[in-house]
C-alpha atoms as a PDB file:
ATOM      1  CA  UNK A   1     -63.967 -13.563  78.193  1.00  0.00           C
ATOM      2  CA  UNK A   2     -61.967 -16.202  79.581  1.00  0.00           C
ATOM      3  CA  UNK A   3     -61.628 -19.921  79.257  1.00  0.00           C
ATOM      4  CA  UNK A   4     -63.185 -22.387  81.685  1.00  0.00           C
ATOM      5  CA  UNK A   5     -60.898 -25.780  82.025  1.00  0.00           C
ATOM      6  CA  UNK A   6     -63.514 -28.243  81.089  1.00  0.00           C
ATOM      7  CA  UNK A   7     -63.627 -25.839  77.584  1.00  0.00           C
ATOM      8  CA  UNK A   8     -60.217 -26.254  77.302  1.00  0.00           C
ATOM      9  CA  UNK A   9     -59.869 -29.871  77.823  1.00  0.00           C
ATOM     10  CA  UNK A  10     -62.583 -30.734  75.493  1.00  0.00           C
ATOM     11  CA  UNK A  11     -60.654 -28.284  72.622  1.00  0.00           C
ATOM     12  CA  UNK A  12     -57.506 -30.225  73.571  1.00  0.00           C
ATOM     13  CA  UNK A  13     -58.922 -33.908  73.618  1.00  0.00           C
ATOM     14  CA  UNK A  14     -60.379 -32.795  70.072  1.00  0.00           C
ATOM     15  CA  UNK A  15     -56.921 -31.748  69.036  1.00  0.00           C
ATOM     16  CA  UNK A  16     -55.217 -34.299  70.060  1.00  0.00           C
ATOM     17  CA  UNK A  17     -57.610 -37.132  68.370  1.00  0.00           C
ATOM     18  CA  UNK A  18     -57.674 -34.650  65.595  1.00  0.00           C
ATOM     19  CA  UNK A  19     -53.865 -35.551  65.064  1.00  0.00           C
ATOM     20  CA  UNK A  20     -54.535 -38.852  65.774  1.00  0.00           C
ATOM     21  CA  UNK A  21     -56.177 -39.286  63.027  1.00  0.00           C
ATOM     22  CA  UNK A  22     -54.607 -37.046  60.553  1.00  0.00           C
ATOM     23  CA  UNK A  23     -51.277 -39.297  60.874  1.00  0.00           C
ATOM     24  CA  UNK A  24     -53.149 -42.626  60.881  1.00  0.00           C
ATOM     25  CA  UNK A  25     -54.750 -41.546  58.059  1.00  0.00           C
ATOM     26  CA  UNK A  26     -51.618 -41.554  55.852  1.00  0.00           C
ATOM     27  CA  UNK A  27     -50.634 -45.128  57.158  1.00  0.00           C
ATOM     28  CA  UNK A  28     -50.958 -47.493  54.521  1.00  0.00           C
ATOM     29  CA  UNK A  29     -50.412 -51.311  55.311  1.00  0.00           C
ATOM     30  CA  UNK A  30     -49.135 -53.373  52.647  1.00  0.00           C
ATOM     31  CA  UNK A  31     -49.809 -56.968  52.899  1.00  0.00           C
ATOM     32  CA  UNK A  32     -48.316 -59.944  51.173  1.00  0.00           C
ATOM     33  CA  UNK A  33     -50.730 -62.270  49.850  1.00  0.00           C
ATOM     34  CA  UNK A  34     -49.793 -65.938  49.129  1.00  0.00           C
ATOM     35  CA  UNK A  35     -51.930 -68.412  47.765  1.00  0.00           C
ATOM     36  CA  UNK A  36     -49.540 -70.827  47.194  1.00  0.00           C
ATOM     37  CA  UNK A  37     -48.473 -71.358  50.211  1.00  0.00           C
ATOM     38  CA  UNK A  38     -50.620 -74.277  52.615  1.00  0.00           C
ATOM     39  CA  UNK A  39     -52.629 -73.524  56.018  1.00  0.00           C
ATOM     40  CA  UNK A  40     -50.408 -76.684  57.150  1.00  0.00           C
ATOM     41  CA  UNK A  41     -46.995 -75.063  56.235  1.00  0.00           C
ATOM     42  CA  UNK A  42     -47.973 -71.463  58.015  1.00  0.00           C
ATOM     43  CA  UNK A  43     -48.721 -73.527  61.342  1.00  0.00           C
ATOM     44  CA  UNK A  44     -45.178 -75.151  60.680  1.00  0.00           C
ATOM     45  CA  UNK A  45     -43.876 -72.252  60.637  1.00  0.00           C
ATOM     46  CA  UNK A  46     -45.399 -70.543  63.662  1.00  0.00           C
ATOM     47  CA  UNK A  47     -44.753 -74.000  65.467  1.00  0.00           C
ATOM     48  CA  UNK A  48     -40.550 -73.735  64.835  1.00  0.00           C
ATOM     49  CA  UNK A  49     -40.879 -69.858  65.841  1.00  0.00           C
ATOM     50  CA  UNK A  50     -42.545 -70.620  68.902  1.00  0.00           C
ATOM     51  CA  UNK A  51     -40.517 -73.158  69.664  1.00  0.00           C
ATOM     52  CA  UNK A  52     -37.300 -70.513  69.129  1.00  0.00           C
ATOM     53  CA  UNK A  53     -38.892 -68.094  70.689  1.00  0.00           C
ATOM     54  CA  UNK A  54     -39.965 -70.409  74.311  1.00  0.00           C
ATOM     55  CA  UNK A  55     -36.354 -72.505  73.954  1.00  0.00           C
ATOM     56  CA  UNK A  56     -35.647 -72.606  77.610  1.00  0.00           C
ATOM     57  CA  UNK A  57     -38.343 -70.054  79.324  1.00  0.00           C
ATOM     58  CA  UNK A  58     -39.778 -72.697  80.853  1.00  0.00           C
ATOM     59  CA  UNK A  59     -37.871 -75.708  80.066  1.00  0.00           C
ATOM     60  CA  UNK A  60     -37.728 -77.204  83.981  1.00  0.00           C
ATOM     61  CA  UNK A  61     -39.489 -79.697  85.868  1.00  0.00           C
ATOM     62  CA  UNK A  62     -42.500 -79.152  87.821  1.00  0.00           C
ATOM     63  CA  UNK A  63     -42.723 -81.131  91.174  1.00  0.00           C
ATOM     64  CA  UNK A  64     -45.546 -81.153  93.251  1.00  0.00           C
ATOM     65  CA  UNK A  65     -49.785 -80.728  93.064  1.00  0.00           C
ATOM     66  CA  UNK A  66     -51.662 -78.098  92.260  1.00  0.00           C
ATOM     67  CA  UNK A  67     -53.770 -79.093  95.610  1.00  0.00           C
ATOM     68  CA  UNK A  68     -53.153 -76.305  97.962  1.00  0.00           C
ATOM     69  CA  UNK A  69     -54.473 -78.306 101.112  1.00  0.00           C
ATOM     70  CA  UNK A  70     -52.182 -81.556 100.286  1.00  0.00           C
ATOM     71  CA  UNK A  71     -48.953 -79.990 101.727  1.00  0.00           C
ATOM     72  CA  UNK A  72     -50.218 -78.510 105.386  1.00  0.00           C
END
């Protein structure tokens, strides 16, 4: 008896998500929680990272309209 290709895509799919899971599975996130520390200072934080991270990306003037038809 052979093996017909759709057979042995479905058994490989299945082992593959199979693994998938097996090694998610063992994942364990670890978070850390503090209360002490303000909604306000966690957006002051993300606002100085972003501001790191962006520092001269696109820190250049912008001429012009966004008006396709105003410039022929």
């Amino acid at each position: 008896m052979g093996v017909n290709s759709s057979s042995f895509l479905g058994l490989l799919i299945a082992a593959a998500v199979l693994l998938v899971a097996l090694n998610c599975s063992t994942t364990v996130l670890h978070l850390d929680k503090t209360p002490s520390v303000s909604v306000e200072r966690h957006v002051a934080q993300d606002r100085a990272r972003h501001a790191r991270l962006f520092d001269g990306v696109a820190n250049f003037p912008v001429y012009g309209s966004a008006d396709p038809d105003l410039y022929g």
